[in-house]
Every structure is written in C-alpha cells, then in structure tokens.
N, C-alpha and C. Protein backbone atom coordinates (compact mmCIF):
# COMPACT_ATOMS: atom_id res chain seq x y z
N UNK A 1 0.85 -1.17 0.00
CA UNK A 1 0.00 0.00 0.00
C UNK A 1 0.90 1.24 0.00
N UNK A 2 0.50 2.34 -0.65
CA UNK A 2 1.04 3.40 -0.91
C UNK A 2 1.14 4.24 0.66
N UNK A 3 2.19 5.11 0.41
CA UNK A 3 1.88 6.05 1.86
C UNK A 3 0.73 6.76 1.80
N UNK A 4 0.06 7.78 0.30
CA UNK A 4 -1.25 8.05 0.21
C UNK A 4 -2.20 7.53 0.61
N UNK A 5 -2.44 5.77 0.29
CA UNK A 5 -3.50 5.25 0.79
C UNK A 5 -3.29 5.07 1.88
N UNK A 6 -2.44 4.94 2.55
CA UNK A 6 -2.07 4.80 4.38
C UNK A 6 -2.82 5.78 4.82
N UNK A 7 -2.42 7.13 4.44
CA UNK A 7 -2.94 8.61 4.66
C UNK A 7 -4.39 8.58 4.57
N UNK A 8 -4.92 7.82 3.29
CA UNK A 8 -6.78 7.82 3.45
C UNK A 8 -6.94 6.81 4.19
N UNK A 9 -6.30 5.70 4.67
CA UNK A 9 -7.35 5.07 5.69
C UNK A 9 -6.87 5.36 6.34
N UNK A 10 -5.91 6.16 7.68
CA UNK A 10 -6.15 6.56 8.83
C UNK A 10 -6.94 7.56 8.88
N UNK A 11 -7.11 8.31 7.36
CA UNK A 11 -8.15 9.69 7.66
C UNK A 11 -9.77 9.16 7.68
N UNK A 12 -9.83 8.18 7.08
CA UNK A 12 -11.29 7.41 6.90
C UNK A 12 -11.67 6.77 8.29
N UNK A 13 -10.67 6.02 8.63
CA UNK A 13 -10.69 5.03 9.76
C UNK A 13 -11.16 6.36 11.27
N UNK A 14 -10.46 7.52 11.51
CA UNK A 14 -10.88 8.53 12.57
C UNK A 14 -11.93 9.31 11.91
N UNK A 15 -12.54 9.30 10.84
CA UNK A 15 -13.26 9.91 10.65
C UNK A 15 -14.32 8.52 11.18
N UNK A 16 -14.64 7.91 11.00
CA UNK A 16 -15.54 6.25 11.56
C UNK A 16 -15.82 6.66 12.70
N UNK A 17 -14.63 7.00 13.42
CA UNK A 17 -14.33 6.23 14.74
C UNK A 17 -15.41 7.66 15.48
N UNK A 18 -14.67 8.60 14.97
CA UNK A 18 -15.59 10.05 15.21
C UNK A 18 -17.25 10.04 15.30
N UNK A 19 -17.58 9.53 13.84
CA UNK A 19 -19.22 8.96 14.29
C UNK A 19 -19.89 8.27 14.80
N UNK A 20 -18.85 7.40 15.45
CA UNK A 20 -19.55 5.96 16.03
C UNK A 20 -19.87 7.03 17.00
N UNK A 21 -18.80 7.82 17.84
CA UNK A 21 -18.80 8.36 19.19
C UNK A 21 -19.64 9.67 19.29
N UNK A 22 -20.00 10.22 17.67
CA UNK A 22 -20.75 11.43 18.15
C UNK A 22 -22.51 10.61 17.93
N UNK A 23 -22.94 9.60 17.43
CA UNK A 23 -23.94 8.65 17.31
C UNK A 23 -24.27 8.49 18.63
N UNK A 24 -23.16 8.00 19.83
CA UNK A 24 -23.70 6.76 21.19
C UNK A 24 -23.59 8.46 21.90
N UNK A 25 -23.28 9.73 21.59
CA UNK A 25 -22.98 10.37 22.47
C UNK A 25 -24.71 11.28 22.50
N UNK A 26 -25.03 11.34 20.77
CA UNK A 26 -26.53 11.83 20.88
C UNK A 26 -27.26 10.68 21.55
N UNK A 27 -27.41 9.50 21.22
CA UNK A 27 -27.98 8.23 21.73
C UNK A 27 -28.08 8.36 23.20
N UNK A 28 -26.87 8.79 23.71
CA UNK A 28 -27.20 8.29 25.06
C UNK A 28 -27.23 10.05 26.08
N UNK A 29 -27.67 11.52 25.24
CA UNK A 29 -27.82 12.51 25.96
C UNK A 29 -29.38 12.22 26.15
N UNK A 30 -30.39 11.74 26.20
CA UNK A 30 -31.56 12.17 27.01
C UNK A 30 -31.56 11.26 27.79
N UNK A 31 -30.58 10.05 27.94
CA UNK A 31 -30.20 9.19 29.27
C UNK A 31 -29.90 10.09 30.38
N UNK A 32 -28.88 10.98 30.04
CA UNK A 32 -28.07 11.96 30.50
C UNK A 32 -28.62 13.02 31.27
N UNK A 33 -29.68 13.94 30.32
CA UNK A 33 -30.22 14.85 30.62
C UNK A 33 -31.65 13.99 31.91
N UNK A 34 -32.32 13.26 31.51
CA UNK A 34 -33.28 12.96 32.73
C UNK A 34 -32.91 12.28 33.55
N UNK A 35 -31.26 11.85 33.74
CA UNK A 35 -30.94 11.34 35.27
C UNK A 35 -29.81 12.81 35.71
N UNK A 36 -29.80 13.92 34.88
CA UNK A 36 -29.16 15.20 35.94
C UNK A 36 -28.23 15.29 35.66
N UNK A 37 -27.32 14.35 34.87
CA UNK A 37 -25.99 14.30 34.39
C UNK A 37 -25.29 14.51 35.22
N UNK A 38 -23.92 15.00 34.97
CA UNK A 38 -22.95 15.27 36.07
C UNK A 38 -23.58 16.13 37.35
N UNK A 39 -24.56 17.19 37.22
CA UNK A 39 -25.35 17.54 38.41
C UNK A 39 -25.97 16.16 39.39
N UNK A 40 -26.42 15.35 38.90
CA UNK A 40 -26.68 14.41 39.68
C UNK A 40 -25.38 13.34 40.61
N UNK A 41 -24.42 13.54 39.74
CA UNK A 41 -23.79 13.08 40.42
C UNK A 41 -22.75 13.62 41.79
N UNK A 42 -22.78 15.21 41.27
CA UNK A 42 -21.95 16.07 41.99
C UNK A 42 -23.31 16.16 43.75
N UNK A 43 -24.98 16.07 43.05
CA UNK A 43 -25.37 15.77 44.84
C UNK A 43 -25.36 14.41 45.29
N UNK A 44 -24.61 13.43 44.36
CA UNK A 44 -24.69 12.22 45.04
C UNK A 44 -23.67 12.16 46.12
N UNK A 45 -23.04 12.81 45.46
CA UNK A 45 -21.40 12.80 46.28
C UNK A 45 -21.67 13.98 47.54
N UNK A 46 -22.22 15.04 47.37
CA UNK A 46 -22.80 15.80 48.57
C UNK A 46 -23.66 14.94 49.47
N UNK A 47 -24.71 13.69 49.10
CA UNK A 47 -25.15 13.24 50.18
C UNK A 47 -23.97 12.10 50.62
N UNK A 48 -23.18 11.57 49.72
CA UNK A 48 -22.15 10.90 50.55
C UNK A 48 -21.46 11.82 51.66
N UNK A 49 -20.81 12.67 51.40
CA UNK A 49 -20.15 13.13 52.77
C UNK A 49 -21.41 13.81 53.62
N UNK A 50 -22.42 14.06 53.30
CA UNK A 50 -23.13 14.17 54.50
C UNK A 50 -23.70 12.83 55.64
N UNK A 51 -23.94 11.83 54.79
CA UNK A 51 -24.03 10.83 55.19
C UNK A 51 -22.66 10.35 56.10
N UNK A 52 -21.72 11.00 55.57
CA UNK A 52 -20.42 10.37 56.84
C UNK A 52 -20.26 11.61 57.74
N UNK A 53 -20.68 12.42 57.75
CA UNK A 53 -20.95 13.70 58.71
C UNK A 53 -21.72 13.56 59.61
N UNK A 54 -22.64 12.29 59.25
CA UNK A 54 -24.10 12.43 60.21
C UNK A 54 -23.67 11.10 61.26
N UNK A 55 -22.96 10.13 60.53
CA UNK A 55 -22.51 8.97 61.15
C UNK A 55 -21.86 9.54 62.10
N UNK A 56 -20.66 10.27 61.77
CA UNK A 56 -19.68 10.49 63.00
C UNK A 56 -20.44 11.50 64.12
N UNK A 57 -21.49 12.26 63.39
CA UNK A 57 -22.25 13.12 64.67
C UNK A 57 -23.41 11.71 65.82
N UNK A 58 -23.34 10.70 64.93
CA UNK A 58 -24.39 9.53 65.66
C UNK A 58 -23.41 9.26 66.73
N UNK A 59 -22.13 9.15 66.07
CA UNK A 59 -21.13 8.17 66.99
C UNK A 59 -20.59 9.59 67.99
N UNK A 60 -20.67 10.45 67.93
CA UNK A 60 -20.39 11.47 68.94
C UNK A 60 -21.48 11.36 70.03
N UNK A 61 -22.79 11.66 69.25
CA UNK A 61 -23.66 11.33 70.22
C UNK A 61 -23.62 10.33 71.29
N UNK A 62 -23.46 9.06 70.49
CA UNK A 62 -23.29 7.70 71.12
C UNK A 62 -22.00 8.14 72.67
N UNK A 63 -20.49 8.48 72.15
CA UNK A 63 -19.58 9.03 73.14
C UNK A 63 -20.42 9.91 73.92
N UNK A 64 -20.65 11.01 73.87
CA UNK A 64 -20.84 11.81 74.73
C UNK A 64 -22.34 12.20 75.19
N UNK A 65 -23.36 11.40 75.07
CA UNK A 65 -24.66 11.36 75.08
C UNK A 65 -25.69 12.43 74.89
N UNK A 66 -24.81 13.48 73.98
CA UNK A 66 -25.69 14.72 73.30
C UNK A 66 -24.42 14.96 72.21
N UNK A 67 -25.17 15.61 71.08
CA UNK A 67 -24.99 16.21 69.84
C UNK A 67 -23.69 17.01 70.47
N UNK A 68 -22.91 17.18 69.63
CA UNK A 68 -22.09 18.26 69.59
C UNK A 68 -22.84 19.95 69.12
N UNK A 69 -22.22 21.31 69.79
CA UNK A 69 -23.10 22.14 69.26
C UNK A 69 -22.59 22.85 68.21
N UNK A 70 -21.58 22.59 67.65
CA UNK A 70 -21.53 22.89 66.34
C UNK A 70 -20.14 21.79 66.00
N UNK A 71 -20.25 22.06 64.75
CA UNK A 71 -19.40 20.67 63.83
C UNK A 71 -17.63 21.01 64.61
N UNK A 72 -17.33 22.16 64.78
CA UNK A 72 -15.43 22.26 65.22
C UNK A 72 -15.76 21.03 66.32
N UNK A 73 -16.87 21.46 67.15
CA UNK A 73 -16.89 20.61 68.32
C UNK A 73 -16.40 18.95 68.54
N UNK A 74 -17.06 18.11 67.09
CA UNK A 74 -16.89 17.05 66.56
C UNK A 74 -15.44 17.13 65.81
N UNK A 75 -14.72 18.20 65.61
CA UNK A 75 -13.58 17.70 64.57
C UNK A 75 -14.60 17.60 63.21
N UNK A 76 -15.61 18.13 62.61
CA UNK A 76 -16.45 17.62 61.54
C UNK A 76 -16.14 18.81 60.71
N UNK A 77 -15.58 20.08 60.68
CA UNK A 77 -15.75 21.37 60.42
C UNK A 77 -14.74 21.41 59.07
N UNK A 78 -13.93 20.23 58.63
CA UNK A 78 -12.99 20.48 57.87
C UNK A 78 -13.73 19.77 56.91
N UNK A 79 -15.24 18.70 56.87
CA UNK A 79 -15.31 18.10 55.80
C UNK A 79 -16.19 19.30 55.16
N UNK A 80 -16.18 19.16 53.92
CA UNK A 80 -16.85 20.47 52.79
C UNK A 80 -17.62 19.75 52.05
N UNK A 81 -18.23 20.32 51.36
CA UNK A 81 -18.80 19.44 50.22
C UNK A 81 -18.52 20.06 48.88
N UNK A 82 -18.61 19.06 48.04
CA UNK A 82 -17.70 19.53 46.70
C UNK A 82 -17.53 20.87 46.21
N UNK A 83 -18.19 22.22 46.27
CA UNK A 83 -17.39 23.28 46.24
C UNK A 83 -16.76 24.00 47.08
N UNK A 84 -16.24 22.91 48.05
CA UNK A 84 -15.22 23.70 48.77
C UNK A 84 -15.83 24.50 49.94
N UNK A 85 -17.38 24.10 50.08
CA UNK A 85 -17.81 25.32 51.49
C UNK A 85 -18.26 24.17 52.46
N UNK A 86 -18.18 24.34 53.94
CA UNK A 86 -18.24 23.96 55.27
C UNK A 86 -19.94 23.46 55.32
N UNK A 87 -20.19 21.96 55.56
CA UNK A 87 -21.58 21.54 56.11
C UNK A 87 -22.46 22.85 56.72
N UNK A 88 -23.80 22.90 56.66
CA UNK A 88 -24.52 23.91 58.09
C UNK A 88 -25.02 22.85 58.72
N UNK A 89 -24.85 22.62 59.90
CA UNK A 89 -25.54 21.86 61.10
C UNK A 89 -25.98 22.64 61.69
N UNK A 90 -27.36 22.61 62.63
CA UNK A 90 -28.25 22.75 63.36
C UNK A 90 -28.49 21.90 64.79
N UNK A 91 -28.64 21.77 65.73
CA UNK A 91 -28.95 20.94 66.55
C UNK A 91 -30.61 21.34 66.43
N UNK A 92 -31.17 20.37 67.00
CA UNK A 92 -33.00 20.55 66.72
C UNK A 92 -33.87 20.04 68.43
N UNK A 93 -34.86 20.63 68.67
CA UNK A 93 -35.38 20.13 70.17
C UNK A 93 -35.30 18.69 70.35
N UNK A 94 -35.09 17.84 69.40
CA UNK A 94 -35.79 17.04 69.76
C UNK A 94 -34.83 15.53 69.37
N UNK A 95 -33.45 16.45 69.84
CA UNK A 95 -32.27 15.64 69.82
C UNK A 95 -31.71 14.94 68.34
N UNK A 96 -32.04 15.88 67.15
CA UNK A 96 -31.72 15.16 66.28
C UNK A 96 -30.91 16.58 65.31
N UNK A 97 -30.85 16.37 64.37
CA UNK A 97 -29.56 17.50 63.66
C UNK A 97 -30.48 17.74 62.03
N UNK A 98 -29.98 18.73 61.92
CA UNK A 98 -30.46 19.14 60.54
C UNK A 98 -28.85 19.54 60.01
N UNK A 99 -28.78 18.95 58.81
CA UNK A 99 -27.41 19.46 57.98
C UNK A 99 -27.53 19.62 56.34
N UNK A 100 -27.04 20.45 55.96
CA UNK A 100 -27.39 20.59 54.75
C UNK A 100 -25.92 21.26 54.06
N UNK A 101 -25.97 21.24 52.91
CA UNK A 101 -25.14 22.17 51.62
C UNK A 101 -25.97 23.19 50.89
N UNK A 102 -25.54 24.15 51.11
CA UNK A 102 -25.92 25.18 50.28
C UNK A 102 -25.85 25.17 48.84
N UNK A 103 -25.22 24.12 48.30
CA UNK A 103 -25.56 24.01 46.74
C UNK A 103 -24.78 24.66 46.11
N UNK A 104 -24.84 25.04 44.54
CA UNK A 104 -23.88 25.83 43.69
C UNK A 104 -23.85 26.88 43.87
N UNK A 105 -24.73 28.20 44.36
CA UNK A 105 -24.76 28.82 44.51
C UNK A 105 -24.39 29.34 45.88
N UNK A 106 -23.78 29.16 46.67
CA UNK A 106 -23.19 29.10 48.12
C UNK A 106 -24.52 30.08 49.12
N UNK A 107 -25.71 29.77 48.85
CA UNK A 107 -26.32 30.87 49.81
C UNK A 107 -27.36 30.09 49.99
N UNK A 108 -27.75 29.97 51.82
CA UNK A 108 -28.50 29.40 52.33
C UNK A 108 -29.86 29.94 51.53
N UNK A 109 -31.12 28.42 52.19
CA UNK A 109 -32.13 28.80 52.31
C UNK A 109 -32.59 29.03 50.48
N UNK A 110 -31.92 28.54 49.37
CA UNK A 110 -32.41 28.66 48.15
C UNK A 110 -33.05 27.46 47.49
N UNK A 111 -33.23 27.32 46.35
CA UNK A 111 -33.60 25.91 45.81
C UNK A 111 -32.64 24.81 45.32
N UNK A 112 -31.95 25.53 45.52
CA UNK A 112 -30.48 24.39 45.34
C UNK A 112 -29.74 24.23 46.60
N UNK A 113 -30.36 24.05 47.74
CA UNK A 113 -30.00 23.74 48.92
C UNK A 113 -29.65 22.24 48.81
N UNK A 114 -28.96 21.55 49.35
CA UNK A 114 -29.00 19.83 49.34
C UNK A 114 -29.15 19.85 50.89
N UNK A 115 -30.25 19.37 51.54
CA UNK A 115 -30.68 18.81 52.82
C UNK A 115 -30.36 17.25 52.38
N UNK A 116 -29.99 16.58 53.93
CA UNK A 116 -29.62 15.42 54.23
C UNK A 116 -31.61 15.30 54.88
N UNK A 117 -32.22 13.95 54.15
CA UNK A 117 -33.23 13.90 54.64
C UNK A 117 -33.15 12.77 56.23
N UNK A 118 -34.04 13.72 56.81
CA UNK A 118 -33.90 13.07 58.31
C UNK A 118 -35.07 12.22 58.03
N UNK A 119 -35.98 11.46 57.39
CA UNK A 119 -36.19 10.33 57.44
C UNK A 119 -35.38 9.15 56.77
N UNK A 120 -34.11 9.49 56.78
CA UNK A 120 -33.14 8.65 56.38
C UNK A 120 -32.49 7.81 57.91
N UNK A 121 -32.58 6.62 57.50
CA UNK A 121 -32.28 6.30 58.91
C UNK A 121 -30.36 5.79 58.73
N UNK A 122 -30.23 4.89 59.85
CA UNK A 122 -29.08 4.59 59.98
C UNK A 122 -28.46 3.53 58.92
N UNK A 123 -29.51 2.21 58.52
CA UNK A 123 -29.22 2.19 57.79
C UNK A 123 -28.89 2.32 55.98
N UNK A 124 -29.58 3.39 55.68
CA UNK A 124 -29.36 3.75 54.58
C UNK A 124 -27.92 4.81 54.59
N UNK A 125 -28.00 5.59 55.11
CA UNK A 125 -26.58 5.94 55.79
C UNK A 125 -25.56 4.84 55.54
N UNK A 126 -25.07 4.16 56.05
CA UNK A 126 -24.61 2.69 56.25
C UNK A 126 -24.24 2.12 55.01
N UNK A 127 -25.79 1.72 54.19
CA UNK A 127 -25.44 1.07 53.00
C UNK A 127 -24.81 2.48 51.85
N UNK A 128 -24.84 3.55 52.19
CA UNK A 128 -24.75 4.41 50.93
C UNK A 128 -22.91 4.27 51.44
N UNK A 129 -22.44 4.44 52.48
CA UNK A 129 -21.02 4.36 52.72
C UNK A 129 -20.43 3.32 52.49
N UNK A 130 -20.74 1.96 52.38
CA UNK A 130 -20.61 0.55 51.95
C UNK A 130 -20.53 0.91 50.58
N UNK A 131 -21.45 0.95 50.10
CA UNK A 131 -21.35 1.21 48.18
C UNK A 131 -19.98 2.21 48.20
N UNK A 132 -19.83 3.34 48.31
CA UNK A 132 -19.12 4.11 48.37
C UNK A 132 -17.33 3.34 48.27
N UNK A 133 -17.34 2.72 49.52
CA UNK A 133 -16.33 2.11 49.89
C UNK A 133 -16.05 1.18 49.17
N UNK A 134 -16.86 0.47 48.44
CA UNK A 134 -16.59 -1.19 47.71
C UNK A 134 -16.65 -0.07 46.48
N UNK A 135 -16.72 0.87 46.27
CA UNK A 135 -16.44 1.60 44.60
C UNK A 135 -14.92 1.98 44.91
N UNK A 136 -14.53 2.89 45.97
CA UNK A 136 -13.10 3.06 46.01
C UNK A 136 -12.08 1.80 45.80
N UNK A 137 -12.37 0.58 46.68
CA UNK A 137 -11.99 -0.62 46.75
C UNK A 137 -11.43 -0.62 44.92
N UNK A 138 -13.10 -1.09 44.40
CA UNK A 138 -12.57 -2.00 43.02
C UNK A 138 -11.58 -0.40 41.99
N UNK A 139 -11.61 0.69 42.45
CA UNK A 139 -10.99 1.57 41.48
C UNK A 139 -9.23 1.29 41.96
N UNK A 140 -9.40 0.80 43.25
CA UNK A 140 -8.07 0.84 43.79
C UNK A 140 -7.20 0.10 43.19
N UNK A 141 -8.31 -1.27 43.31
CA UNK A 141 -7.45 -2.82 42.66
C UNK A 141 -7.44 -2.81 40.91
N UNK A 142 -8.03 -1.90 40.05
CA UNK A 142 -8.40 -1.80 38.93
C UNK A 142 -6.61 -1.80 38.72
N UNK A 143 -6.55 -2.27 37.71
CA UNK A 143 -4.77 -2.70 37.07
C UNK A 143 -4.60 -0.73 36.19
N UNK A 144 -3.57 -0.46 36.00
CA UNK A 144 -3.63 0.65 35.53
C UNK A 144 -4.35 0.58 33.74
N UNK A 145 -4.62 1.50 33.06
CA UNK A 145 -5.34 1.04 32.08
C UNK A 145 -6.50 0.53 31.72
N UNK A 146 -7.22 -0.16 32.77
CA UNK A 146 -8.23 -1.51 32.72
C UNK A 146 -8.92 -0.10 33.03
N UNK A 147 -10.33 -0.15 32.67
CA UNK A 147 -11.76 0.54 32.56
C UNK A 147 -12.08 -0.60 33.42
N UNK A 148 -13.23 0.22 34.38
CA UNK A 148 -14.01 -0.66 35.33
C UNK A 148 -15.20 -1.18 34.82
C-alpha cells in the first residue's frame, strides 16, 4: 500500500471512529439529561459526605450522650462538600440535627439547597457508605489502564 493510501485510511478510519462516538454520544444525551448528568452526580457525592458527617455526629452522640453544638466541636468542620464550602448543622429540640449544603450557589435557604433527609435512617446511611467504599476498593485494585 502506498503512503497516500495509508494517509486515506487513517483519515477514513478517525473519521468512523468520530461517528460511532458522536452517534452513542446523541444516543445516550436524554439518558443523560433525565438522570441530571454530572449535576446528579456532583449531589450524590454531597449526600455521601453528609451521610459520613451524620454517622460520626451519631457516633459522637453515642460518646458523649448529646450532639455536639456545632461541627469544630466534633472535629467535623474540615469536611466540605464539593465546592469547597463547610456543612450547616443545626442541633433541633428534639435531639436530632439538621445538615445541609448550600448548593452551587453558596447561599443558604435557596432551591439548590441539598438537605440530608432526616427520614433517612441509619441504615441507609450505612449502605450508601458501603457502596461508596466497595467503589473506592474496586478503582483501587483496577490494574492501571483496565476501565471498570
């Protein structure tokens, strides 16, 4: 084969390869768009560290048989949630905690607030840190190269 024709099939062959990927990429945007896309995943990961915020405030509780009254109290004050700003905790009458993220827009009290729902019990808490953990796990052991 000529170096020319070398030249048209690598230009043919990435031009292929280009549509397969702009094809599965329209194919799979209204997958995308009605599960939130990367927004959905950026509050999944906000209820993960709230979920380990709320554990260690259970297990404080558990030590010291009341809530801490604010997060420095717990050592909890350094975890953030993905843009970089500080949990709000609340203590509540009735011995239980309200915590939330203020969302993208860093200002309480809007519609992009992420509240940790308090009919979430312990163990969903629990299992969401389990998943969590067995995902770090298999990325850990993943060989370099290998897609999970």
């Amino acid at each position: 084969m000529t170096t020319k024709g070398r030249v048209y099939l690598l230009v043919f062959t990435l031009l292929g390869a280009l549509a397969i990927y702009v094809t599965w990429l329209l194919a799979s945007a209204p997958t995308l768009v009605s599960q939130g896309g990367a927004n959905s995943l950026v509050e999944q990961e906000v209820r993960l560290r709230m979920a380990r915020v709320a554990h260690q405030l259970d297990a404080y509780r558990h030590d010291h048989g009341e809530l801490p009254q604010d997060l420095d109290q717990a050592a909890l004050a350094e975890i953030t949630d993905p843009w970089g700003r500080p949990f709000h905790y609340k203590r509540s009458a009735d011995d239980d905690f309200v915590l939330f993220s203020t969302g993208p827009d860093g200002e309480a009290d809007t519609n992009d607030d992420i509240r940790r729902d308090l009919s979430l019990d312990a163990d969903s808490d629990a299992q969401a840190l389990a998943e969590a953990d067995q995902e770090k796990i298999r990325s850990a052991n993943a060989r370099p190269g290998e897609s999970r």
